[in-house]
Protein backbone atom coordinates (compact mmCIF):
# COMPACT_ATOMS: atom_id res chain seq x y z
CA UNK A 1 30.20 7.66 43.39
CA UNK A 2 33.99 7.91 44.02
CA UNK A 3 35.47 5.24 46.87
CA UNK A 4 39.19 5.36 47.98
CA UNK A 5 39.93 2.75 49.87
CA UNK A 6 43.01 1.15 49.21
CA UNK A 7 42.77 -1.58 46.50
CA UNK A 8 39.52 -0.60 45.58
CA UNK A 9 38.54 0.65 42.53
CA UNK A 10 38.24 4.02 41.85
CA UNK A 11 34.43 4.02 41.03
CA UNK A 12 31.38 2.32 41.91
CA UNK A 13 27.89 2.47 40.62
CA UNK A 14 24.53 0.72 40.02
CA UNK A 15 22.61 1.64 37.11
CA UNK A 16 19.36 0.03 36.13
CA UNK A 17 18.37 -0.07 32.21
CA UNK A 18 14.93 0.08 31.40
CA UNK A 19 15.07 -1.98 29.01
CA UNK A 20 16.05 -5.65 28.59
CA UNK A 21 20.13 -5.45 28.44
CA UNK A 22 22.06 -8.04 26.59
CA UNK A 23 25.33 -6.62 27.23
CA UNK A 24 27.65 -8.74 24.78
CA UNK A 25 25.33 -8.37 22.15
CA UNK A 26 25.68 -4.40 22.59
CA UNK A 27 29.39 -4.04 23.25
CA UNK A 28 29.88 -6.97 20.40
CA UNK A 29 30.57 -3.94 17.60
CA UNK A 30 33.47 -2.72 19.89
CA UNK A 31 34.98 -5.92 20.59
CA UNK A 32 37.97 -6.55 17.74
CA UNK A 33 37.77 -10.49 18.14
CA UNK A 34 37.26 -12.84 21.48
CA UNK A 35 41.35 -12.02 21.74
CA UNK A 36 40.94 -8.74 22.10
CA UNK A 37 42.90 -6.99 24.58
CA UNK A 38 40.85 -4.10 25.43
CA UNK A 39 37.29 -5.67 25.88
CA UNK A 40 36.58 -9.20 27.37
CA UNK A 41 33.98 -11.10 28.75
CA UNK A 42 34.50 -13.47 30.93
CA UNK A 43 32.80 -15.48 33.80
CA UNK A 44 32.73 -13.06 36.20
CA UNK A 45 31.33 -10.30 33.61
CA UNK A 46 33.28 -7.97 31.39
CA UNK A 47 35.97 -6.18 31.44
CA UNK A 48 37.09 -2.59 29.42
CA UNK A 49 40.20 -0.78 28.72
CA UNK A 50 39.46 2.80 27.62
CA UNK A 51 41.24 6.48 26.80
CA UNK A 52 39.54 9.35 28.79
CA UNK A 53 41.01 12.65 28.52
CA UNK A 54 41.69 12.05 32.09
CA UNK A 55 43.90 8.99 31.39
CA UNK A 56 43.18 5.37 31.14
CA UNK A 57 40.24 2.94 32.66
CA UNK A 58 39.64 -0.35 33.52
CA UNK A 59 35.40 -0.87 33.68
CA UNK A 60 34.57 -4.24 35.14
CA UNK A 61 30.45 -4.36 34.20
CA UNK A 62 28.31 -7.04 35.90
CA UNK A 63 24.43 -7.61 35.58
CA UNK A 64 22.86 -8.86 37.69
CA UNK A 65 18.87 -9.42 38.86
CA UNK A 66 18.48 -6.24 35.73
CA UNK A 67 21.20 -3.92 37.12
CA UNK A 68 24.32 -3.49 35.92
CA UNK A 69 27.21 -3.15 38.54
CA UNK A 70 30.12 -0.48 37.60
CA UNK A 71 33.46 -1.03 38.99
CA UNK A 72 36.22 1.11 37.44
CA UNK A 73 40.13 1.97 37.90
CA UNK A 74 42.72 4.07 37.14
CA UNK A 75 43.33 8.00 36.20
CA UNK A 76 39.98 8.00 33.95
CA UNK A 77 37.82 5.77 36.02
CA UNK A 78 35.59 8.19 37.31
CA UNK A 79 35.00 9.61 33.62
CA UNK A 80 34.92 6.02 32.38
CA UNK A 81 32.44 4.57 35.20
CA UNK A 82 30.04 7.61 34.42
CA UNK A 83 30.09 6.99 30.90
CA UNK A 84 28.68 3.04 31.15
CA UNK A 85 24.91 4.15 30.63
CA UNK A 86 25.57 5.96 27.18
CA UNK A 87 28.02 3.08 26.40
CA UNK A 88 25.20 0.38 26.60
CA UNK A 89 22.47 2.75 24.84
CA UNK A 90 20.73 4.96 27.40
CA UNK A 91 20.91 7.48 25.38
CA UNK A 92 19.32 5.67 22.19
CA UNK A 93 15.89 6.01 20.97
CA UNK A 94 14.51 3.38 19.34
CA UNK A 95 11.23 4.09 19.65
CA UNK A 96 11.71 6.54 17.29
CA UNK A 97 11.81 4.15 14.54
CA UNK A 98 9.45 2.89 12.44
CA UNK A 99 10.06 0.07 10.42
CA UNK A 100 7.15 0.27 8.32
CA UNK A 101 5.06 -2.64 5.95
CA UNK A 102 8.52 -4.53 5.55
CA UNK A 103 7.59 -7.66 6.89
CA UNK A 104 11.58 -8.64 7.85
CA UNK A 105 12.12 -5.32 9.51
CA UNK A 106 9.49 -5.32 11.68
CA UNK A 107 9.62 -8.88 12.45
CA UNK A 108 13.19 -8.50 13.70
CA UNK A 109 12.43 -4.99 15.41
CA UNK A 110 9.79 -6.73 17.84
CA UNK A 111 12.09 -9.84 18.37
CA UNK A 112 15.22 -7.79 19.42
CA UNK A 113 13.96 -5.32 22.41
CA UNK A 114 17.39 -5.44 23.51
CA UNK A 115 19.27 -3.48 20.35
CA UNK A 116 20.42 -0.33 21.70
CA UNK A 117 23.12 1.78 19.93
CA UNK A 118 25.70 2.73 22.38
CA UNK A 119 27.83 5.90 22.03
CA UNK A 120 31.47 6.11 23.65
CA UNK A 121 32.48 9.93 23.11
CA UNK A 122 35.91 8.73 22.31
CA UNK A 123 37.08 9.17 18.92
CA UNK A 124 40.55 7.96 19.32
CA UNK A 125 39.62 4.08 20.32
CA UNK A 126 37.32 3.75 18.11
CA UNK A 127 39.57 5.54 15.10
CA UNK A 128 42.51 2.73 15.56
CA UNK A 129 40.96 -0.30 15.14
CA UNK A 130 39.14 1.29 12.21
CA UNK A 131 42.37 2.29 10.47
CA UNK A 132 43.72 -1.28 10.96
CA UNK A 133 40.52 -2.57 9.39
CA UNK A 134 40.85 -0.83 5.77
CA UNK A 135 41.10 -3.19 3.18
CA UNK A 136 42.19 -6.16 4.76
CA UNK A 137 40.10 -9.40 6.37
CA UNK A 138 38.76 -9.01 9.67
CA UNK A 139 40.70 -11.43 10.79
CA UNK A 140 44.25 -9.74 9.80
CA UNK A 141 43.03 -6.57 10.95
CA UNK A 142 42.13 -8.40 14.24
CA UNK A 143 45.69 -9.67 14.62
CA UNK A 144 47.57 -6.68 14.17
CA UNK A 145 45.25 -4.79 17.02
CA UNK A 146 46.25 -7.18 19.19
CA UNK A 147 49.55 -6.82 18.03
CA UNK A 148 49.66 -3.34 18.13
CA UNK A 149 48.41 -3.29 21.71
CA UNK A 150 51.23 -5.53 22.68
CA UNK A 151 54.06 -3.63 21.24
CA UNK A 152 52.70 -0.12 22.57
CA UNK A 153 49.61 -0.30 24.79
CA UNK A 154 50.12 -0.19 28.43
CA UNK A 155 48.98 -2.71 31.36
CA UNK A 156 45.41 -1.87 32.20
CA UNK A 157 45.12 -0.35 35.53
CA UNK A 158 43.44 -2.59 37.86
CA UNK A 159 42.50 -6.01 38.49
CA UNK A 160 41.81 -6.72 34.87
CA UNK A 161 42.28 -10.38 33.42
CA UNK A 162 46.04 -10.93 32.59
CA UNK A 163 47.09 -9.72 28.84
CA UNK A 164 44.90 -6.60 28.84
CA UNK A 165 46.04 -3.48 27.77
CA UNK A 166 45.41 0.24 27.15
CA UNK A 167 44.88 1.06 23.37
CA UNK A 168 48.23 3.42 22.92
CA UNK A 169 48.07 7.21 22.94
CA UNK A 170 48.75 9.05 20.18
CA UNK A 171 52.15 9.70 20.98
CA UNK A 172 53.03 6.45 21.38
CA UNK A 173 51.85 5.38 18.13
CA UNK A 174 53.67 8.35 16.49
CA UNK A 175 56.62 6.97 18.68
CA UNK A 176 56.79 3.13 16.96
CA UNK A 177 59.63 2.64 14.61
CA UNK A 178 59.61 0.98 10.70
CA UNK A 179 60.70 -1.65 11.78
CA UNK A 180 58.61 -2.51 14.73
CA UNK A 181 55.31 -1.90 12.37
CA UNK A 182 56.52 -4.21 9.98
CA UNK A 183 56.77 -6.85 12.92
CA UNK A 184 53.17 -6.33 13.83
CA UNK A 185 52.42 -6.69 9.74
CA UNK A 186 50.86 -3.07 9.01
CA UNK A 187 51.64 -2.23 5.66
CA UNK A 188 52.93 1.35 4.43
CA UNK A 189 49.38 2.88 3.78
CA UNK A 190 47.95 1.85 6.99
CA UNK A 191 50.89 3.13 8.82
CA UNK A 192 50.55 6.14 7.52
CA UNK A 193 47.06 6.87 7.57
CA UNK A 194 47.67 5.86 11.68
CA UNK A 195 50.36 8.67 11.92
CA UNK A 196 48.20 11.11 10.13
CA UNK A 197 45.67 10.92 12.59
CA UNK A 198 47.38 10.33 15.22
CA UNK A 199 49.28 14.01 14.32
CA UNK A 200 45.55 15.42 15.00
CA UNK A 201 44.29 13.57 17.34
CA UNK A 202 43.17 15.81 19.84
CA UNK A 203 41.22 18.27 17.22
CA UNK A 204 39.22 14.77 16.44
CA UNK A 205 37.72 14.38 19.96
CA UNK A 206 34.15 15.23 19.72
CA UNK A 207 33.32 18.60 21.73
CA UNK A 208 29.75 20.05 22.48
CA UNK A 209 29.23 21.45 19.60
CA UNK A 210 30.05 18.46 17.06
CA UNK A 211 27.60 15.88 15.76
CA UNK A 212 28.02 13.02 13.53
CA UNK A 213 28.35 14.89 9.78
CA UNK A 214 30.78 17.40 11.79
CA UNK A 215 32.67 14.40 12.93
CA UNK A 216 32.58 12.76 9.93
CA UNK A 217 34.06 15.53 7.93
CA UNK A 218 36.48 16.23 10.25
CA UNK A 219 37.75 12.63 9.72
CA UNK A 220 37.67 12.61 6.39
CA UNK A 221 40.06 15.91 6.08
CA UNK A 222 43.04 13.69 7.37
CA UNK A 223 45.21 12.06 4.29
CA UNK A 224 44.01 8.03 4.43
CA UNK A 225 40.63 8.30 5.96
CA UNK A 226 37.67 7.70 3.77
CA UNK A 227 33.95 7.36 3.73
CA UNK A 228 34.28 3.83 5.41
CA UNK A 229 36.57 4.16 8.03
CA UNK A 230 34.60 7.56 8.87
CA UNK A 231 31.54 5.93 9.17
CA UNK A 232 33.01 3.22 11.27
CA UNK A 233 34.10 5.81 13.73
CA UNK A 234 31.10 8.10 13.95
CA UNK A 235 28.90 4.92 14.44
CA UNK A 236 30.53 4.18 17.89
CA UNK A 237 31.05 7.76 19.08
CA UNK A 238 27.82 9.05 19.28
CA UNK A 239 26.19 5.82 18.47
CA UNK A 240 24.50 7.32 14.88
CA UNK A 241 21.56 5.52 13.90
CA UNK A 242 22.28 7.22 10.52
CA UNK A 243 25.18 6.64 9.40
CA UNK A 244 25.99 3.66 6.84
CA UNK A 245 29.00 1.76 5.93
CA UNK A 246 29.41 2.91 2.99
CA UNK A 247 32.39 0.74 0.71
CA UNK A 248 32.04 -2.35 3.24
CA UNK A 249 33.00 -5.50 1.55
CA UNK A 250 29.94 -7.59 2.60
CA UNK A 251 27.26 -4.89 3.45
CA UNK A 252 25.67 -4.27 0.52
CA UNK A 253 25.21 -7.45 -0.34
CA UNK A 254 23.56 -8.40 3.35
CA UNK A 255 21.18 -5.14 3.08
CA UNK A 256 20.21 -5.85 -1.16
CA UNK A 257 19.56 -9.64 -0.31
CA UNK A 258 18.11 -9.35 3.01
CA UNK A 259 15.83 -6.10 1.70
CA UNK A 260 15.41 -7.11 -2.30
CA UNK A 261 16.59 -10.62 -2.52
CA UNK A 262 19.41 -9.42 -4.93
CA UNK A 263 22.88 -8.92 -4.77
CA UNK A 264 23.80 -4.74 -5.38
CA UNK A 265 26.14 -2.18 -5.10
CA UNK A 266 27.17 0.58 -2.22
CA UNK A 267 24.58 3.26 -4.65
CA UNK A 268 22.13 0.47 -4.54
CA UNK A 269 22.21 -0.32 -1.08
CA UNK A 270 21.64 3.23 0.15
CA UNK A 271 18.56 3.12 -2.34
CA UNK A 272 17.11 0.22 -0.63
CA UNK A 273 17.98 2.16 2.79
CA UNK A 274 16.65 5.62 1.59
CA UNK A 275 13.06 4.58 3.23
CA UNK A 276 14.31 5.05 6.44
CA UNK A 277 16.92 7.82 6.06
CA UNK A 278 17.57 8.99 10.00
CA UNK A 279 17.38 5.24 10.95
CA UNK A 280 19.13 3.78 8.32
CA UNK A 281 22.39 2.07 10.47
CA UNK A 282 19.73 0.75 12.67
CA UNK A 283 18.17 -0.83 9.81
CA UNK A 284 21.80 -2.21 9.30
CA UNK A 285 22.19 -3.45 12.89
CA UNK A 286 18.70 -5.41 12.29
CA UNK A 287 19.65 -7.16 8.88
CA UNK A 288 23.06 -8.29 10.34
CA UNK A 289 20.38 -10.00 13.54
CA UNK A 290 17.55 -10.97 11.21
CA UNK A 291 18.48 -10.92 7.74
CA UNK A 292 20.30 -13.16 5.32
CA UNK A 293 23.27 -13.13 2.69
CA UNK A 294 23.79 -14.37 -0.74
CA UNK A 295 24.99 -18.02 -0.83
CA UNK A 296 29.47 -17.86 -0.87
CA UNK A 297 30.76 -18.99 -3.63
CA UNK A 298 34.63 -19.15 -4.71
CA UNK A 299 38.14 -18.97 -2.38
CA UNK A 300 37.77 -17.25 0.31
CA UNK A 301 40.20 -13.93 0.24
CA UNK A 302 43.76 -15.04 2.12
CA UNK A 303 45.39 -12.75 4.29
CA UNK A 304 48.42 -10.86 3.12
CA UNK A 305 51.70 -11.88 5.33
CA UNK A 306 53.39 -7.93 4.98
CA UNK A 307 56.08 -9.25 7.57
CA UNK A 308 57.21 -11.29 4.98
CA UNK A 309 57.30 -8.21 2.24
C-alpha cells in the first residue's frame, strides 16, 4: 500500500514468509562486502538501494515476530517495496529438489530450511558489480564498487544510513571520464566491457517473455561478457536454480572436494553436478553452507594497484 504523508516513505507493507527467513543469509549473494553502499544491515534492520524502471529506491526491511516489515522511498519505491517477496525467495521452490543418496547434500538440505533463491528482475544492478568482479580478487573488485558508487552513484532517497548510494545509471557510467576510472582503479578491459553494456542496457532488462538461457545469451552477445559474468547475472535476476558459475576461480574446487574429495576442473565440476541438472546452482548454494575446500597452499594472489599503471 502507497502512504503520502509528508516524510514518510513512499511504501509500506507486511509480508509474512512461510518459511523460516534468515534475511542476511539470503540477501548475502547481493551484498558486495560489509562496505557496501547499496545494501547494509544494520541494527535497526537492512537497508537497499535499487534501479526500477521507475527510478531509484531505498527498502528499509525489518523482521520481526516472522514478518517482515517493508518501508520504501523514492521514484521506484512502490515497484521496489512490491518486489521484497521475490527478492527474499517467495517465488523459489525448493521442494522441488531432491538431493538424492548423497549423504552431504541431503544432510545440509534438511539443516538449512531457510535457503531460498531470491530473484530481483533487475539486470542492470546485478550486471555492474559482476563486470567489476572479472578476473580480479573479491576484495579489489569490492573496492572499486564502492568506488564507483562514490564517483557516480547518487544519494539514496530516504532516510538511509549516511554513505549510501544509488548504483549509477547507464548514462552516467557512459558519462565517467579516463581519467576518473583510472582513479577508482578499473583497468582498460573492465572499462570497456562496462561501456559496452551499458550502450545496451535497456535491451538487457528481462521482459515477459525472457528466461534465464534467453538472458544469458543476450548477455553474452555484448563484447567483454562471458560465461561467468553471465551466469553471475542470471543467478540474481530470476534467482536460477540452474545456472552454474562456470570459470569461477574457487568453485570447482569447493563442488569436486566437497562432492568427490578431489580437486577438478570447470568440465569436471559440471560432471559431478550433472545428477541434478535443473537444481544444480542450488546444489552450489548448499556446498558453499555445508561443504568443504581443498587445504590453501602457496601466496595468496595480491591485488593489482591499476592507479598506479
Amino acid at each position: 500500500m502507497s502512504t503520502t504523508t509528508l516524510d514518510a516513505p513512499a511504501f509500506t507493507d507486511v509480508w509474512r514468509p512461510d518459511w523460516p527467513l534468515d534475511l542476511r543469509r539470503t540477501l548475502f549473494p547481493h551484498q558486495r562486502s560489509t562496505g557496501d553502499p547499496a545494501l547494509r544491515h544494520v541494527d535497526d534492520g537492512c537497508w537497499r538501494v535499487v534501479s526500477t524502471p521507475d527510478g531509484p529506491a531505498t527498502v528499509h526491511l525489518t523482521v520481526c515476530g516472522g514478518e517482515v516489515r517493508v518501508s520504501a522511498w523514492g521514484p521506484g519505491a512502490e515497484r521496489a517495496g512490491a518486489a521484497v517477496p521475490a527478492w527474499l525467495g517467495a517465488e523459489d521452490r525448493p521442494e522441488e529438489f531432491d538431493p538424492g543418496s548423497h549423504p552431504l547434500l541431503a544432510r545440509v538440505h534438511r539443516a538449512s530450511p531457510w535457503l531460498r533463491l531470491g530473484r530481483t528482475g533487475c539486470t542492470w544492478d546485478a550486471l555492474v558489480p559482476a563486470v567489476l568482479e572479472q578476473k580480479v580478487t573479491v576484495i579489489e573488485a569490492h573496492r572499486v564498487w564502492r568506488a564507483l558508487l562514490r564517483l557516480a552513484g547518487e544519494p539514496a532517497p530516504g532516510p538511509a544510513p549516511e554513505g549510501m548510494r544509488v548504483p549509477p545509471t547507464p548514462q552516467r557510467v557512459l558519462a565517467v571520464t579516463d581519467w576518473e576510472w583510472h582513479r577508482c582503479g578499473l583497468d582498460g578491459a573492465r572499462r570497456r566491457a562496462l561501456r559496452a553494456v551499458a550502450s545496451v542496457a535497456a535491451r538487457l532488462e528481462p521482459g515477459e517473455a525472457v528466461d534465464c538461457p534467453d538472458l544469458r545469451r543476450r548477455l553474452q552477445t555484448v563484447p567483454g561478457i562471458g560465461v561467468w559474468t553471465a551466469a553471475e547475472v542470471v543467478q540474481r535476476v530470476f534467482g536460477c536454480p540452474d545456472t552454474v558459475s562456470y570459470g569461477d576461480y574457487h568453485l570447482k574446487n569447493l563442488v569436486g572436494w566437497s562432492l568427490a574429495g578431489r580437486r577438478t576442473d570447470d568440465d569436471g565440476m559440471m560432471e559431478l553436478l550433472e545428477p541434478w541438472r535443473g537444481q544444480r546452482q542450488r546444489v552450489v548454494r548448499l556446498l558453499g553452507i555445508g561443504g568443504s575446500r581443498p587445504p590453501r597452499r602457496g601466496p595468496r594472489n595480491a591485488p593489482t594497484n591499476y592507479r598506479r599503471i
